[in-house]
C-alpha atoms as a PDB file:
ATOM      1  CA  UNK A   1     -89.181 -41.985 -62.780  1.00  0.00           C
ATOM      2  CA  UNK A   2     -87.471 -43.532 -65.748  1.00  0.00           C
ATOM      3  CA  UNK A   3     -90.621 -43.070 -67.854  1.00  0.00           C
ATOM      4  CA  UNK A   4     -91.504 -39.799 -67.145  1.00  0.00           C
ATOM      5  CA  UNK A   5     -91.146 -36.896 -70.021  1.00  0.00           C
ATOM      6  CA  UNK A   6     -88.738 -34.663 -69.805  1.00  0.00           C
ATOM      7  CA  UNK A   7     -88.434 -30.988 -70.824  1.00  0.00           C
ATOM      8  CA  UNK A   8     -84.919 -29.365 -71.369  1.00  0.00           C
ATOM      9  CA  UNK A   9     -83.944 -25.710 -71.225  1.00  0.00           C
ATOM     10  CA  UNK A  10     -80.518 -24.737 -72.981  1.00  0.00           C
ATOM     11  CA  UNK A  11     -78.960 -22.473 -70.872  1.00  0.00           C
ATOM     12  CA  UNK A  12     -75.795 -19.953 -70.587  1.00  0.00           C
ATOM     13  CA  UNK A  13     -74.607 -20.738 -66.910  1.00  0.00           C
ATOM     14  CA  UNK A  14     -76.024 -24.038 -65.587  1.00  0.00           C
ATOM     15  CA  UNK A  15     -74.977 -22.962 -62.740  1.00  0.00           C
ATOM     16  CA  UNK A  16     -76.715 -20.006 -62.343  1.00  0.00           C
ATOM     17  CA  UNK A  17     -80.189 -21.433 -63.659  1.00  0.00           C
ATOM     18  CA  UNK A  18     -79.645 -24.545 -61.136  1.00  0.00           C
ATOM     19  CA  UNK A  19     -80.032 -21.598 -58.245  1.00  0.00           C
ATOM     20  CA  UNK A  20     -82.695 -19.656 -60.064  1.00  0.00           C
ATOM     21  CA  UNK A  21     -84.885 -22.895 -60.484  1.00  0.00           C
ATOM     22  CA  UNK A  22     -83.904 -23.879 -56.378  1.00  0.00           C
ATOM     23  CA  UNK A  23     -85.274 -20.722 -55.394  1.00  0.00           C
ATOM     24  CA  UNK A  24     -88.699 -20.762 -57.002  1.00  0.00           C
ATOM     25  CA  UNK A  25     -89.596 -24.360 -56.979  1.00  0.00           C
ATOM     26  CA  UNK A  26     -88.232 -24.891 -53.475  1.00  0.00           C
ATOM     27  CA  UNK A  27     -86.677 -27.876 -54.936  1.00  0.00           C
ATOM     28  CA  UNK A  28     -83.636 -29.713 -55.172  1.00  0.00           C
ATOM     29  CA  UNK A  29     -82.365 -31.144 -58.301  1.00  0.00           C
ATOM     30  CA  UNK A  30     -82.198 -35.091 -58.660  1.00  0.00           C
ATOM     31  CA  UNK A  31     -79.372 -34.399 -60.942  1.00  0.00           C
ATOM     32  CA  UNK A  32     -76.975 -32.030 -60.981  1.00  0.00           C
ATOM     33  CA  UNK A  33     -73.794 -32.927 -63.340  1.00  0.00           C
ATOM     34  CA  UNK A  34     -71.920 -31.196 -65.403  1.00  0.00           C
ATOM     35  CA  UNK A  35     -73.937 -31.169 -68.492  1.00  0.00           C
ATOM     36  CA  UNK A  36     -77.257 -31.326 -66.959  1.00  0.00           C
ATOM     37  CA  UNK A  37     -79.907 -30.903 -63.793  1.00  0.00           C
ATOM     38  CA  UNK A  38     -82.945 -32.224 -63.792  1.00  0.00           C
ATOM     39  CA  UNK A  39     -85.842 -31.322 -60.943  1.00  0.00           C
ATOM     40  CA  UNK A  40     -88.764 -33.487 -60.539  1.00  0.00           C
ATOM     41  CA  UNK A  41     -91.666 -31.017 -61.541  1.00  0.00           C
ATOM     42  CA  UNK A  42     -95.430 -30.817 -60.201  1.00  0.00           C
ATOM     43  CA  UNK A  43     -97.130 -33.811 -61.227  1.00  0.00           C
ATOM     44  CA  UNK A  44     -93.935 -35.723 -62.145  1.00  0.00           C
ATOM     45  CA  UNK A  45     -92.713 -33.989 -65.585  1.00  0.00           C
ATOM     46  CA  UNK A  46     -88.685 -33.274 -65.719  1.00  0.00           C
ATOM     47  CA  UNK A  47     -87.164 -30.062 -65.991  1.00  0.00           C
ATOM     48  CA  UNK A  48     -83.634 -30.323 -67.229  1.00  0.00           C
ATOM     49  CA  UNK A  49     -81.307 -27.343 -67.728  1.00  0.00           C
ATOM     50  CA  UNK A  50     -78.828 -28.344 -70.429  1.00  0.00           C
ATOM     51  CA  UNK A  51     -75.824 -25.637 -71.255  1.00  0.00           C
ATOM     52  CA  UNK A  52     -75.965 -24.319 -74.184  1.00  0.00           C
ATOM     53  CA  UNK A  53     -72.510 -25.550 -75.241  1.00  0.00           C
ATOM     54  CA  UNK A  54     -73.561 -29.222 -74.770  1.00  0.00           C
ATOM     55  CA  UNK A  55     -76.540 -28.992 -77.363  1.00  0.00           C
ATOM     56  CA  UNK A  56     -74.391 -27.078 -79.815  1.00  0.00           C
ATOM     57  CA  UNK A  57     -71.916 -29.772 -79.680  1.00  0.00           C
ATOM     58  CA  UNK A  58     -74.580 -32.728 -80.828  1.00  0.00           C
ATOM     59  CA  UNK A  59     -75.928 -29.599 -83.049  1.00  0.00           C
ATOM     60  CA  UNK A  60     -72.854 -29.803 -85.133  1.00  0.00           C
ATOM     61  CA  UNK A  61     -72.170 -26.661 -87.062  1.00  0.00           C
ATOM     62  CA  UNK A  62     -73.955 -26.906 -89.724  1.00  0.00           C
ATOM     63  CA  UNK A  63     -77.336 -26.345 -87.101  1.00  0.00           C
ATOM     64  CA  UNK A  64     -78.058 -22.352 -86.011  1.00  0.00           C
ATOM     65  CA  UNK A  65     -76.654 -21.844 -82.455  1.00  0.00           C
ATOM     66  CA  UNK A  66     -79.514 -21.537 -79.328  1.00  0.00           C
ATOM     67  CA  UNK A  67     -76.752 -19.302 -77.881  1.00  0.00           C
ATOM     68  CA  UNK A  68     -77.317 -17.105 -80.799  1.00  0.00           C
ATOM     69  CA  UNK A  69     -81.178 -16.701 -79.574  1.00  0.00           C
ATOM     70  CA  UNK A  70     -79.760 -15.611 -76.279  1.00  0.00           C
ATOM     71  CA  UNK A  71     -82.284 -13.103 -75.237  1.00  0.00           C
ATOM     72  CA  UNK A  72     -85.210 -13.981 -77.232  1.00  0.00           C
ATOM     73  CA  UNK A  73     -88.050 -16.351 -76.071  1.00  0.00           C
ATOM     74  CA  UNK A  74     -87.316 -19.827 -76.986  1.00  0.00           C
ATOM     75  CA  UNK A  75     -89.424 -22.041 -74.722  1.00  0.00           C
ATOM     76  CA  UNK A  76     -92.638 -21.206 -71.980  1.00  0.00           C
ATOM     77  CA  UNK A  77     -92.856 -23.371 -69.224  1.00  0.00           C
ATOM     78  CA  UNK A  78     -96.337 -23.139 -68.087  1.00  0.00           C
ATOM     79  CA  UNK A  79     -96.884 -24.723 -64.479  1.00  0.00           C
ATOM     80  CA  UNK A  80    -100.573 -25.519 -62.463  1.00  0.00           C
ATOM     81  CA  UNK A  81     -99.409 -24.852 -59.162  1.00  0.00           C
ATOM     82  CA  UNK A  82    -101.671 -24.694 -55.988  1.00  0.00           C
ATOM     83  CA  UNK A  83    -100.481 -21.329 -55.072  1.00  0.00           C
ATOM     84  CA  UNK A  84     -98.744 -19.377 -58.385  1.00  0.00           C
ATOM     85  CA  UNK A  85     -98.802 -15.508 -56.886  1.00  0.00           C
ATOM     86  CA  UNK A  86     -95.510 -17.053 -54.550  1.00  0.00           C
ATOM     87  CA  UNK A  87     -93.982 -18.906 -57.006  1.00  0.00           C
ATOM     88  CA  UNK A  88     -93.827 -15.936 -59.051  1.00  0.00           C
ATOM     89  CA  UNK A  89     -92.563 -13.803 -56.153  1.00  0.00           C
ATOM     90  CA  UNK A  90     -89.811 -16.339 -55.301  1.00  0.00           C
ATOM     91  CA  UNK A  91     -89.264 -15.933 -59.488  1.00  0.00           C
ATOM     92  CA  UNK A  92     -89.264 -12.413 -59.493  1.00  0.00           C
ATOM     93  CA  UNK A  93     -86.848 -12.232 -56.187  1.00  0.00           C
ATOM     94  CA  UNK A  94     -84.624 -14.729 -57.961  1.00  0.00           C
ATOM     95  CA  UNK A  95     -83.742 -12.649 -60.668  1.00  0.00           C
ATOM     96  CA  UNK A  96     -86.898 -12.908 -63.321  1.00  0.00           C
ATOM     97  CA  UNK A  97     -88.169 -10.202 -65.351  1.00  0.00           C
ATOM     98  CA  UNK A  98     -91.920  -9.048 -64.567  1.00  0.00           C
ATOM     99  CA  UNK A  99     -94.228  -9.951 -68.292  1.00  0.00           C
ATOM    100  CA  UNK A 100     -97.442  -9.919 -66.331  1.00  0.00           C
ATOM    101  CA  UNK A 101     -98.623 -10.078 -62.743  1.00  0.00           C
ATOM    102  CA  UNK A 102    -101.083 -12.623 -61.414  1.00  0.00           C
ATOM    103  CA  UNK A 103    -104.375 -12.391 -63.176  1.00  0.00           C
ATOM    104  CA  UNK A 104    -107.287 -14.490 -64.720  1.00  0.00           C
ATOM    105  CA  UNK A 105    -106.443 -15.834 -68.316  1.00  0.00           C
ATOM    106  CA  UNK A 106    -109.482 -15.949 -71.217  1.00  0.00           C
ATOM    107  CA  UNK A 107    -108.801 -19.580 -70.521  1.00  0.00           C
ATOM    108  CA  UNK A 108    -110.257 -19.702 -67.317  1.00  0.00           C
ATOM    109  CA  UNK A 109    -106.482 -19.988 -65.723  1.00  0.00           C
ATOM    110  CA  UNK A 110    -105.387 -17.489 -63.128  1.00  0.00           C
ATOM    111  CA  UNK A 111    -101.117 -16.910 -64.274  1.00  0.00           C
ATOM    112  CA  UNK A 112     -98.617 -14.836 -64.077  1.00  0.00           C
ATOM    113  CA  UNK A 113     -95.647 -14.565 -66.430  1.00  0.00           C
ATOM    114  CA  UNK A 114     -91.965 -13.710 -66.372  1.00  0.00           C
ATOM    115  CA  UNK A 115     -88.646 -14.837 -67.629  1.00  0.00           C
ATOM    116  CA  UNK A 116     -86.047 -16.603 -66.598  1.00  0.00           C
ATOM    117  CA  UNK A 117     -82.458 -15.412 -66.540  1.00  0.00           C
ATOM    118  CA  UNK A 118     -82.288 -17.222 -70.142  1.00  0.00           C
ATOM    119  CA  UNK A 119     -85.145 -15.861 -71.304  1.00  0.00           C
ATOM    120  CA  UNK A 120     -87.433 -18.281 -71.359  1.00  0.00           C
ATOM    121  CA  UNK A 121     -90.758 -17.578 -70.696  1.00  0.00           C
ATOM    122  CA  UNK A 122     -92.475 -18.869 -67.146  1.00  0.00           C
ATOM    123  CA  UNK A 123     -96.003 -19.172 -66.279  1.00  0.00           C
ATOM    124  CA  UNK A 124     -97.143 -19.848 -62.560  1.00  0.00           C
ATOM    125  CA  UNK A 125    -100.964 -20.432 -62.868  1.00  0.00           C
ATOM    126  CA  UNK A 126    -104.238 -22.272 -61.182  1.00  0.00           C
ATOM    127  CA  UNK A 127    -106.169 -24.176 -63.259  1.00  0.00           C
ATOM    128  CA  UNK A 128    -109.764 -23.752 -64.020  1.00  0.00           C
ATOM    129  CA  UNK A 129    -112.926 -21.307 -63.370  1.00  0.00           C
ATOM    130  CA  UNK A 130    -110.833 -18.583 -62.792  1.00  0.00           C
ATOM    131  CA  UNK A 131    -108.550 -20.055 -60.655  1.00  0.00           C
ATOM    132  CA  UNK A 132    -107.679 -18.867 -57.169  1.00  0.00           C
ATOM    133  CA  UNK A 133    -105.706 -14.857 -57.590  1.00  0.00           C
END
């Protein structure tokens, strides 16, 4: 899957987010080193969770800090998954903060919203006509 895109999250505690992401994708990672985990995502994207020290490092210092956003939304990962109201329960059990339950979108997408333990926002949803609630 050498030519597949990737998306990265910086994170505070790799660590941590490695278990969070476990839990609600039902996934292992197909890399986890120190510096970065990477799972394989629903229809063959790349999720990688990169610490947040590691990016400020090739930041440099003359570059604003994404530890210094800690808190506030920098990123929405928005996933079309066949069934999103358990995905978002295995979120919420993980440790995710309720932004909206399950419901159908002015888009025609069925999703419900949370965020992570970084803050990032996370969208579970069912594409098209409504999608399946």
């Amino acid at each position: 899957m050498h030519d597949a895109s990737h998306l990265i999250l910086y994170v505070a505690d790799q660590a941590r987010s490695t278990r969070f992401y476990e839990a609600v994708l039902l996934l292992a990672p197909r890399l986890n080193v120190p510096g970065m985990t990477e799972f394989v995502l629903p229809g063959g994207a790349i999720l990688g969770l990169m610490p947040e020290a590691a990016i400020e490092r090739l930041l440099g210092p003359a570059l604003p800090k994404p530890s210094a956003a800690r808190g506030a939304p920098r990123a929405e990962l928005y996933l079309v998954v066949a069934h999103p109201a358990d995905f978002h329960a295995r979120a919420l059990a993980a440790g995710a903060v309720e932004l909206s339950p399950l419901s159908v979108r002015s888009w025609g997408d069925a999703a419900a919203y949370s965020l992570d333990p970084d803050g990032h926002v996370l969208a579970f949803a069912s594409a098209g006509e409504g999608g399946a609630v």
